[in-house]
N, C-alpha and C. Protein backbone atom coordinates (compact mmCIF):
# COMPACT_ATOMS: atom_id res chain seq x y z
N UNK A 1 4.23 17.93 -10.50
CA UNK A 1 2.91 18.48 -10.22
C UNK A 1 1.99 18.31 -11.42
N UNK A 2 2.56 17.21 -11.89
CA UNK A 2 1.45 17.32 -13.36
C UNK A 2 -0.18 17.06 -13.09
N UNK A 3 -0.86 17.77 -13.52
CA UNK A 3 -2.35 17.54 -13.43
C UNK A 3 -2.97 18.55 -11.97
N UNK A 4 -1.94 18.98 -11.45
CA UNK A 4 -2.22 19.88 -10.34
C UNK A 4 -2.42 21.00 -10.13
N UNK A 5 -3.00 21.81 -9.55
CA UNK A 5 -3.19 23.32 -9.95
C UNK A 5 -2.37 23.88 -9.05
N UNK A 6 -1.99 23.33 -7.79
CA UNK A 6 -0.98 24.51 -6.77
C UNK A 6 -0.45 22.86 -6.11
N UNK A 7 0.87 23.26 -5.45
CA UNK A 7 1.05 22.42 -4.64
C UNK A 7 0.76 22.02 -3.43
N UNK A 8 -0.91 22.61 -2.88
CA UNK A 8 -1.64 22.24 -1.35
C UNK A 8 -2.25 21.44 -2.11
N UNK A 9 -3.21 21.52 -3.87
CA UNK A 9 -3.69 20.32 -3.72
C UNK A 9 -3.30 19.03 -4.27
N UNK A 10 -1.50 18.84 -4.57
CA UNK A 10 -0.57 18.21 -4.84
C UNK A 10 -0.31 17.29 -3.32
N UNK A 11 -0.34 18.03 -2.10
CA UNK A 11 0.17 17.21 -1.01
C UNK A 11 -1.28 16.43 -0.44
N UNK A 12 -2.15 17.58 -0.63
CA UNK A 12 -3.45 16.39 -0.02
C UNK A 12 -3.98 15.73 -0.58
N UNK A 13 -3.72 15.58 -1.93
CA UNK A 13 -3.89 14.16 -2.42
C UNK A 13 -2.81 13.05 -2.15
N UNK A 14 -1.40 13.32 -1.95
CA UNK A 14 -0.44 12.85 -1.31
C UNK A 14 -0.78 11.95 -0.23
N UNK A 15 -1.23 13.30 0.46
CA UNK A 15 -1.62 12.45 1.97
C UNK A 15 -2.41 11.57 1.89
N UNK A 16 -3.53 11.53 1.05
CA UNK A 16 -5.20 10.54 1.60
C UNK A 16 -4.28 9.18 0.69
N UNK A 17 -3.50 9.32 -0.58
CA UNK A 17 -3.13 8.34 -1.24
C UNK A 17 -2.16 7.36 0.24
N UNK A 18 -1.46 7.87 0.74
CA UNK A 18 -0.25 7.12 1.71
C UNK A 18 -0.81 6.79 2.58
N UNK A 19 -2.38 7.16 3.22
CA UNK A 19 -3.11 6.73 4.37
C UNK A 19 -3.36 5.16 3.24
N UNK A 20 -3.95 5.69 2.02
CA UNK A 20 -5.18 4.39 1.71
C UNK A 20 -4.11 3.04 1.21
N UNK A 21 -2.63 3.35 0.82
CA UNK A 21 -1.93 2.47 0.84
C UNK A 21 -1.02 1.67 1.68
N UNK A 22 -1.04 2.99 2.77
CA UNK A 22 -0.42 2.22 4.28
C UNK A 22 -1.97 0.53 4.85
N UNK A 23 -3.17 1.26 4.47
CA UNK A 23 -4.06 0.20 4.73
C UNK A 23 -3.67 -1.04 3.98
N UNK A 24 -3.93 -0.93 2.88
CA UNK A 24 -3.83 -1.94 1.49
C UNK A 24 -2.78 -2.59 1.71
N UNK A 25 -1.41 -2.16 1.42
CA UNK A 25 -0.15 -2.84 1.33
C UNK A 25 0.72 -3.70 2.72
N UNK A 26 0.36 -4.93 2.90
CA UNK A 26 0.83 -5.13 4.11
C UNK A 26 2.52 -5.10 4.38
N UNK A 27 2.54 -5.07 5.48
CA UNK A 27 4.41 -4.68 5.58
C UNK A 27 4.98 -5.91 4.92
N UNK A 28 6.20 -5.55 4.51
CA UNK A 28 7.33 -6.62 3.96
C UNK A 28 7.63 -7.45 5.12
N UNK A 29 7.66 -8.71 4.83
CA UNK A 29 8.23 -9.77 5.79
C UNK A 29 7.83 -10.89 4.76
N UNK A 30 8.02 -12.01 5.22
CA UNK A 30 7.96 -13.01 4.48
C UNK A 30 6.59 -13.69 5.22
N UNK A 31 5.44 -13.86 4.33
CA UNK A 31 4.11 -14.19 5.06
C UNK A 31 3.87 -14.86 3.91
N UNK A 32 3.03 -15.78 4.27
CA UNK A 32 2.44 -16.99 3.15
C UNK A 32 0.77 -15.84 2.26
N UNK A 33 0.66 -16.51 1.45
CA UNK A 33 -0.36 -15.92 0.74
C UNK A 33 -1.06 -16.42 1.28
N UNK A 34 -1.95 -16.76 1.99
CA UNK A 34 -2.93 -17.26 3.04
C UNK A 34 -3.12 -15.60 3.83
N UNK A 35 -1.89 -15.80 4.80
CA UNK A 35 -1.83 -14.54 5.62
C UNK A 35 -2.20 -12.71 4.52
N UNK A 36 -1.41 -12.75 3.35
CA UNK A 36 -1.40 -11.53 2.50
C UNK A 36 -2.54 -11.34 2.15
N UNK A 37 -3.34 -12.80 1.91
CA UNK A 37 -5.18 -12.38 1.75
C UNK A 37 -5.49 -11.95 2.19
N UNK A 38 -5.34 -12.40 4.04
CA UNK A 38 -6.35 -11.90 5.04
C UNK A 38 -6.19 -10.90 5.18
N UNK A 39 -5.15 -9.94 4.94
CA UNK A 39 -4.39 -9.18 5.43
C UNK A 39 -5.33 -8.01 4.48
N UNK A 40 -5.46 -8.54 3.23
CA UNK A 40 -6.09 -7.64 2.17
C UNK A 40 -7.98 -7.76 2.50
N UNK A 41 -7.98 -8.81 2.94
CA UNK A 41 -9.41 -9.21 3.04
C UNK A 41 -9.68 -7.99 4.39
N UNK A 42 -9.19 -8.13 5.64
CA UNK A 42 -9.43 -7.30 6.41
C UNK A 42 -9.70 -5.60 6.44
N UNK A 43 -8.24 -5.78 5.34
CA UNK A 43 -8.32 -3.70 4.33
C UNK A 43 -9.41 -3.08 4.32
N UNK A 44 -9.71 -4.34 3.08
CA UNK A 44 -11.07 -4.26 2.18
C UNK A 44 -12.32 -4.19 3.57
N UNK A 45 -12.63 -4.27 4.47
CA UNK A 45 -13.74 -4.68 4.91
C UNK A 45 -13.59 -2.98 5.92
N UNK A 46 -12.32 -2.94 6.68
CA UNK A 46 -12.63 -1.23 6.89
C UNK A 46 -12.56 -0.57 6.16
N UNK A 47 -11.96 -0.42 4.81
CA UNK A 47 -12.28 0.61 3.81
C UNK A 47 -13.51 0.63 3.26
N UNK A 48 -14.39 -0.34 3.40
CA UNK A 48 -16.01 -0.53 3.16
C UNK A 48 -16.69 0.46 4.57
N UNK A 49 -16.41 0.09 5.43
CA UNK A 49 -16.88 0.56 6.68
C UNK A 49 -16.82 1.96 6.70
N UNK A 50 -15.64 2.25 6.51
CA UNK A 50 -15.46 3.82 6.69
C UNK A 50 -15.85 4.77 5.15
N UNK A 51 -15.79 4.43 4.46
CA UNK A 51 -16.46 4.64 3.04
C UNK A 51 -18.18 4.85 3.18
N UNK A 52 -18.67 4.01 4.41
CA UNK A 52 -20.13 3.60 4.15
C UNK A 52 -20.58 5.14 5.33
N UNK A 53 -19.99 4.88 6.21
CA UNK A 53 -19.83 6.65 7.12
C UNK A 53 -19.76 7.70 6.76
N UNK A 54 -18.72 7.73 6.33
CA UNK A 54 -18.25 9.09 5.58
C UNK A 54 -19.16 9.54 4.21
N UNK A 55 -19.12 8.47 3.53
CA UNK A 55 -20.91 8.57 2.40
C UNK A 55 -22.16 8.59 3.19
């Protein structure tokens, strides 16, 4: 819990971190870096989107 003041706001930072890396990190399999771009390129373009809403 370092840097944390209780452990509710230990898990909800937990949580929003495992949403924003389930986006980012594409699943393990064996995919060409072509595909891992797009894959990141696509991330990047709803995490713009929903960033631009929610701001």
């Amino acid at each position: 819990m370092q840097g944390f003041r209780s452990p509710r706001d230990l898990q909800r930072s937990v949580n929003v971190f495992s949403a924003v890396r389930n986006l980012f990190v594409p699943p393990r399999s064996r995919r060409s870096a072509s595909a891992t771009n797009l894959h990141r390129l696509n991330a990047m373009a709803e995490w713009k989107s929903a960033a631009s809403v929610v701001a």
